[in-house]
C-alpha atoms as a PDB file:
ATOM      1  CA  UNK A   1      99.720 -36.647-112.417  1.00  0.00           C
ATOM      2  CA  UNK A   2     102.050 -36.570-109.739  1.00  0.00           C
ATOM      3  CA  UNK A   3     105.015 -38.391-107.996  1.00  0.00           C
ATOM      4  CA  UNK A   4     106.377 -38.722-104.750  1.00  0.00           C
ATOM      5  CA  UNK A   5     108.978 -40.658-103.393  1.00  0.00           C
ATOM      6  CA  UNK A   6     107.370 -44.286-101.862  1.00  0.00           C
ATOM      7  CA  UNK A   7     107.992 -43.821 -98.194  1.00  0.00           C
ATOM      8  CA  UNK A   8     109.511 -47.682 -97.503  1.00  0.00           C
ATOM      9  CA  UNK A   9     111.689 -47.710-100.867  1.00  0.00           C
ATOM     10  CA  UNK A  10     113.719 -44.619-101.345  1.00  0.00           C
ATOM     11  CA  UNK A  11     114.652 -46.391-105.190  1.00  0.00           C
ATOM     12  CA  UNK A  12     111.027 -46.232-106.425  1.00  0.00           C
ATOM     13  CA  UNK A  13     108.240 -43.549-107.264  1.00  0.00           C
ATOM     14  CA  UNK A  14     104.241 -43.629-106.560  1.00  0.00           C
ATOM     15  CA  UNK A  15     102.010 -42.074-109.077  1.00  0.00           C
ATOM     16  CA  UNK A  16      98.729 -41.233-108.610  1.00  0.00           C
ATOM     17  CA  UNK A  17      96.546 -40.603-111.951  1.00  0.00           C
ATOM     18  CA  UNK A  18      92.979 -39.995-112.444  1.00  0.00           C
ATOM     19  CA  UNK A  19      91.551 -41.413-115.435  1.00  0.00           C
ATOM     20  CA  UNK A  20      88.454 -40.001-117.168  1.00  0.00           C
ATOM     21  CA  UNK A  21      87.666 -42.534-119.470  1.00  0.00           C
ATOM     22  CA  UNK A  22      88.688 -46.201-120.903  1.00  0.00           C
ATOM     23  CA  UNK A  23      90.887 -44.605-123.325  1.00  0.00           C
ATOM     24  CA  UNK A  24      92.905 -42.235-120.848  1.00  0.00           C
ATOM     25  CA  UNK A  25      93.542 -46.039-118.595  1.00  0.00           C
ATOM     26  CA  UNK A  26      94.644 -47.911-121.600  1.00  0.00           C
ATOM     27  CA  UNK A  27      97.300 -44.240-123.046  1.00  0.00           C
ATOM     28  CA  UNK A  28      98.304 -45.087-118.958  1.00  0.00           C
ATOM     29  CA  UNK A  29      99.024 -49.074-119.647  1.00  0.00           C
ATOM     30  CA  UNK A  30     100.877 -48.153-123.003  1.00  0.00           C
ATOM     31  CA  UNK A  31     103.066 -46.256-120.901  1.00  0.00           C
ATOM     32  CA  UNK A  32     103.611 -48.816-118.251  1.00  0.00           C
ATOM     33  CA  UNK A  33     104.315 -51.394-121.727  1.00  0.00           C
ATOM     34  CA  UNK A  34     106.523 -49.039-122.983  1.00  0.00           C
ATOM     35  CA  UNK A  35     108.658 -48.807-120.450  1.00  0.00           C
ATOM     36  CA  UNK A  36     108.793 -52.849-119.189  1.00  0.00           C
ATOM     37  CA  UNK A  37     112.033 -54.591-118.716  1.00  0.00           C
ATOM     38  CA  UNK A  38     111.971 -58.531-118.875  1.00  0.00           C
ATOM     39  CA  UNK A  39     111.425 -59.900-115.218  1.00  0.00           C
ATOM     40  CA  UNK A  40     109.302 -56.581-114.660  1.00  0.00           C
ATOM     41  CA  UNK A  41     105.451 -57.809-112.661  1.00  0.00           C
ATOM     42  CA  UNK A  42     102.875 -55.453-112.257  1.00  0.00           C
ATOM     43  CA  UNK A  43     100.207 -56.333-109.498  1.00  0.00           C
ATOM     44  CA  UNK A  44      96.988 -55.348-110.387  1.00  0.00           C
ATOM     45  CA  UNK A  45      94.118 -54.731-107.889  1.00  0.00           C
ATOM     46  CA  UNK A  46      90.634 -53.455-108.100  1.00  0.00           C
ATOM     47  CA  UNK A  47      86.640 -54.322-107.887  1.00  0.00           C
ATOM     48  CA  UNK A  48      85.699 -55.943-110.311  1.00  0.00           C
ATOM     49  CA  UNK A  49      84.985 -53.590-113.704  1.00  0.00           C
ATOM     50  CA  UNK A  50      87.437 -51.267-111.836  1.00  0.00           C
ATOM     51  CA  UNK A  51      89.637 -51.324-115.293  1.00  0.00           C
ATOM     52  CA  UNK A  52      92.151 -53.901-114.714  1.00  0.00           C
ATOM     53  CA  UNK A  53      91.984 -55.544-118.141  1.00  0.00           C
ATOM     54  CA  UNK A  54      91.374 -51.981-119.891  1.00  0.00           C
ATOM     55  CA  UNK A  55      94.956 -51.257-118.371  1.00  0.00           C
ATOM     56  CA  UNK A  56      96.475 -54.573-119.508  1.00  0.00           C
ATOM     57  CA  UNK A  57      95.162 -53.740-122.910  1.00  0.00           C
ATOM     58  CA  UNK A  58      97.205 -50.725-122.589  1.00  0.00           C
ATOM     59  CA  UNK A  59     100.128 -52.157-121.412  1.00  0.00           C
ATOM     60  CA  UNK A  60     100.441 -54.656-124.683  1.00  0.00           C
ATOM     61  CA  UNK A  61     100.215 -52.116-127.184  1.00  0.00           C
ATOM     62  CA  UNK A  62     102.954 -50.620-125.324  1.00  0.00           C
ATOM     63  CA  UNK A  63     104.592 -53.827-125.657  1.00  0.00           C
ATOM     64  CA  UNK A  64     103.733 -53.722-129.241  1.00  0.00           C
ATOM     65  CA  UNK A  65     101.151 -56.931-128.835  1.00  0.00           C
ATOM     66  CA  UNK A  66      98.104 -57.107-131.526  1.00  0.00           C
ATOM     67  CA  UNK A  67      94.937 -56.737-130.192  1.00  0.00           C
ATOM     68  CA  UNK A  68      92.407 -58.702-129.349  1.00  0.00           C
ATOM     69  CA  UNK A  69      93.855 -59.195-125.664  1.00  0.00           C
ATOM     70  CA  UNK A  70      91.220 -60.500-123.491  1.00  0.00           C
ATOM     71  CA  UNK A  71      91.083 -61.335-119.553  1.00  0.00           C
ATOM     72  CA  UNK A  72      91.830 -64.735-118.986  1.00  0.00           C
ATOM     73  CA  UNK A  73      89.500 -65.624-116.408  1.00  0.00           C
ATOM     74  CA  UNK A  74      88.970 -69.207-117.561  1.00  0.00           C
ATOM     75  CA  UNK A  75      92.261 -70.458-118.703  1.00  0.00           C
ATOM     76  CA  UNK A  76      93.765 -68.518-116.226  1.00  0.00           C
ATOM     77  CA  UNK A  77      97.168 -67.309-117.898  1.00  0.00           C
ATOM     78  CA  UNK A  78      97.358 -65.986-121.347  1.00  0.00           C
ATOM     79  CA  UNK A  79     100.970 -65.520-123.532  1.00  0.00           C
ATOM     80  CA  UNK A  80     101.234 -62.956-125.825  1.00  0.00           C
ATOM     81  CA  UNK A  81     104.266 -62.132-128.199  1.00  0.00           C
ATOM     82  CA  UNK A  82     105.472 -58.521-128.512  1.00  0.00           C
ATOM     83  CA  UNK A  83     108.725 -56.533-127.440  1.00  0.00           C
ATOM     84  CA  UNK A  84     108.529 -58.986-124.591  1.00  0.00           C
ATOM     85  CA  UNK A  85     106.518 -61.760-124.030  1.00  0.00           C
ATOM     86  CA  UNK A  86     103.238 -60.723-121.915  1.00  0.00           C
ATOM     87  CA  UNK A  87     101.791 -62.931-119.294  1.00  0.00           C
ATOM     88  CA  UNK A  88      98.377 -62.286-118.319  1.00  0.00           C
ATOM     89  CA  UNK A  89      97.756 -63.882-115.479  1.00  0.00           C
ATOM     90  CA  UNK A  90      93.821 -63.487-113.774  1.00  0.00           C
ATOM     91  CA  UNK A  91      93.163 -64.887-110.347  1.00  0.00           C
ATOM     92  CA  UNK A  92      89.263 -63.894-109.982  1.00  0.00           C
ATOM     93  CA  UNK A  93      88.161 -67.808-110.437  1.00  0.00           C
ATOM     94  CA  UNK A  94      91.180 -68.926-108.293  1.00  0.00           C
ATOM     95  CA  UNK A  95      90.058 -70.920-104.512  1.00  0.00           C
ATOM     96  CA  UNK A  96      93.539 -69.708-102.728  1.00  0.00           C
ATOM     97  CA  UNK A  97      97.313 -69.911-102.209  1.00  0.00           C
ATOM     98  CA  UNK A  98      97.586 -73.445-103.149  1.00  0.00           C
ATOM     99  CA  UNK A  99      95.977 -73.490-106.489  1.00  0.00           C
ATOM    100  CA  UNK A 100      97.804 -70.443-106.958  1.00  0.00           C
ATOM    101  CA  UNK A 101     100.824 -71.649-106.537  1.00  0.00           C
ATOM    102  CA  UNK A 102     100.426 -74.429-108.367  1.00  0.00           C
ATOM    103  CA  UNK A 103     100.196 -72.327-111.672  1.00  0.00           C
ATOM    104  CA  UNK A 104     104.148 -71.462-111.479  1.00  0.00           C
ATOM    105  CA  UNK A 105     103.704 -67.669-110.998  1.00  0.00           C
ATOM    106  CA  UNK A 106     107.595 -68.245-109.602  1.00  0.00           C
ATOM    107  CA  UNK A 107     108.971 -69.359-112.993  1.00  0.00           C
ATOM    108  CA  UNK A 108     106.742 -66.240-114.848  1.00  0.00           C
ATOM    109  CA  UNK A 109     107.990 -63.385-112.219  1.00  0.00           C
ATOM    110  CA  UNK A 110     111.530 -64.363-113.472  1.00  0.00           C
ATOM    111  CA  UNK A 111     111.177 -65.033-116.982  1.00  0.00           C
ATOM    112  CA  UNK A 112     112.115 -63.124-119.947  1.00  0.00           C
ATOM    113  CA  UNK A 113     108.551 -61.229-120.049  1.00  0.00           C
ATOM    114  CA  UNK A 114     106.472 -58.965-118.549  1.00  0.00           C
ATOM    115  CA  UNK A 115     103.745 -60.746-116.139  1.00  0.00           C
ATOM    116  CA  UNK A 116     100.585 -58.601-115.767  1.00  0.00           C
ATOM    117  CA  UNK A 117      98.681 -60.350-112.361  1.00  0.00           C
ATOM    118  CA  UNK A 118      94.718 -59.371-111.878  1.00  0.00           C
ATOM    119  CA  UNK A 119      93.714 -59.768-108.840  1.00  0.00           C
ATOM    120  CA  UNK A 120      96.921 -59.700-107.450  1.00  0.00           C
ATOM    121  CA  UNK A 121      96.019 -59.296-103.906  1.00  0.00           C
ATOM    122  CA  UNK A 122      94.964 -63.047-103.662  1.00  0.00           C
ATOM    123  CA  UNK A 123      98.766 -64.035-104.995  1.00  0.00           C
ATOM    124  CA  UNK A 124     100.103 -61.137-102.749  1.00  0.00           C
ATOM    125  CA  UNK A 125     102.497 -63.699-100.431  1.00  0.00           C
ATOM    126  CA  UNK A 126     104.013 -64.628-103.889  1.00  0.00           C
ATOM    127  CA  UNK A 127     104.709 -61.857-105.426  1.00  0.00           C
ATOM    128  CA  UNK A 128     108.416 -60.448-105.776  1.00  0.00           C
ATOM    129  CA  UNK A 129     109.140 -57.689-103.675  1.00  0.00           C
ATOM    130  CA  UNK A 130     110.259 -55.779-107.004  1.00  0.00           C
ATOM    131  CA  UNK A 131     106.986 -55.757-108.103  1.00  0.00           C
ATOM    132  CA  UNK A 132     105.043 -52.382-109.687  1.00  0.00           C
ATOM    133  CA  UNK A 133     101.689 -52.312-107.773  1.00  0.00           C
ATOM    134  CA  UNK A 134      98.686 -50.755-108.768  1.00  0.00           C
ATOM    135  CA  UNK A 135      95.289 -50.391-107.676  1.00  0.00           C
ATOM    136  CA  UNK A 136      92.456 -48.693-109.048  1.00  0.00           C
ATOM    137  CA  UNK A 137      89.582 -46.702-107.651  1.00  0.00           C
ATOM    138  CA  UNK A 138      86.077 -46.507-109.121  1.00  0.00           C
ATOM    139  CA  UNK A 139      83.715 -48.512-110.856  1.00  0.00           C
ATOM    140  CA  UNK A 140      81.089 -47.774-113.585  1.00  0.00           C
ATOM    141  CA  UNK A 141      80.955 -44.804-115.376  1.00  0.00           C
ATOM    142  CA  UNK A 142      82.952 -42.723-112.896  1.00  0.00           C
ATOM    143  CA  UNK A 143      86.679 -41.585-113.354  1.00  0.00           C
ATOM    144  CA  UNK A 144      89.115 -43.717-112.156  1.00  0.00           C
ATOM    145  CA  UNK A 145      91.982 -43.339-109.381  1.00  0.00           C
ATOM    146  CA  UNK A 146      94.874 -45.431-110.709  1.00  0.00           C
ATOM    147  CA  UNK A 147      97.668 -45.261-107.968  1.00  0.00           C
ATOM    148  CA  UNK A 148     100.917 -46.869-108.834  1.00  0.00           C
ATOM    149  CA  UNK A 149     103.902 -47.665-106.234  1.00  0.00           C
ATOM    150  CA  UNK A 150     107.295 -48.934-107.257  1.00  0.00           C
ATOM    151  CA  UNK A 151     108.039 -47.556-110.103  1.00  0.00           C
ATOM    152  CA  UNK A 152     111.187 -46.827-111.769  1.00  0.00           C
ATOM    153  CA  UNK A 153     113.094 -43.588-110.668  1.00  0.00           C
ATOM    154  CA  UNK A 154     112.446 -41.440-113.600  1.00  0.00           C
ATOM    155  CA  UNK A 155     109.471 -42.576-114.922  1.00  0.00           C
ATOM    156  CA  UNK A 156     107.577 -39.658-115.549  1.00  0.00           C
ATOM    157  CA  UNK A 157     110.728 -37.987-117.129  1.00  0.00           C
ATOM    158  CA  UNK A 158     110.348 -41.054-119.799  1.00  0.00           C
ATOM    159  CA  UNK A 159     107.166 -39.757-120.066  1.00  0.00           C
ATOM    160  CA  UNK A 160     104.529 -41.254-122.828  1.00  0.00           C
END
């Protein structure tokens, strides 16, 4: 793992991780839940079995959340109770920008929780400029690259 400084915001740090297995992404997510704030949004982006919900499971037991947590790809936003509240929000069945909108991301992004977004890039014109963005590489059986931007200052000294 390593971290640089993010070249636009001098207050943030990119990580780049590879991930060998489903296990190693969700250890990665329980990190990221560990270390939420209320208000926090991570942007998630990826093809599709890329890992994004295998990550979000992460991030709720990090949050303390009881498993099962599922991708919402139906109902669209999911609410779960833990250290924070978790918002699971998956836009892979959303049509565009309107219907997205219409959902209220606003009133999640600065809520009292921690709002997870899948397929963040379709919501990108949306989301707060404070938000933790990561995308991962690779599909399948390979390993993963998981490259997050925005993080906290720090963050790999809280380690986890």
């Amino acid at each position: 793992m390593t971290a640089e400084p993010a070249g636009a915001a001098p207050a943030s740090v990119t990580v780049r991780v590879l991930s060998r297995s489903p296990e190693a992404t969700q250890a990665l997510g329980a990190r990221l839940g560990r270390q939420a704030a209320a208000g926090d949004v991570i942007a998630l982006c990826g093809e599709l079995g890329a890992g994004k919900t295998c990550l979000i499971q992460g991030v709720a037991a990090g949050l303390g959340v009881p498993p099962p947590v599922t991708s919402p790809t139906f109902i669209l936003i999911a609410e779960y109770a833990g250290r924070l509240p978790l918002y699971h929000v998956d836009l892979y069945r959303t049509e565009g920008l309107d219907e997205i909108r219409a959902l209220g991301l606003e009133q999640l992004f600065d809520g009292d929780g921690l709002t997870v977004v899948e397929w963040a890039e379709k919501a990108e014109a949306l989301l707060p400029a404070r938000s933790v963005r990561v995308r991962i590489h690779g599909a399948g059986d390979e390993a993963r690259t998981i490259e997050i931007d925005g993080l906290r200052p720090g963050w790999e000294a809280a380690g986890g």
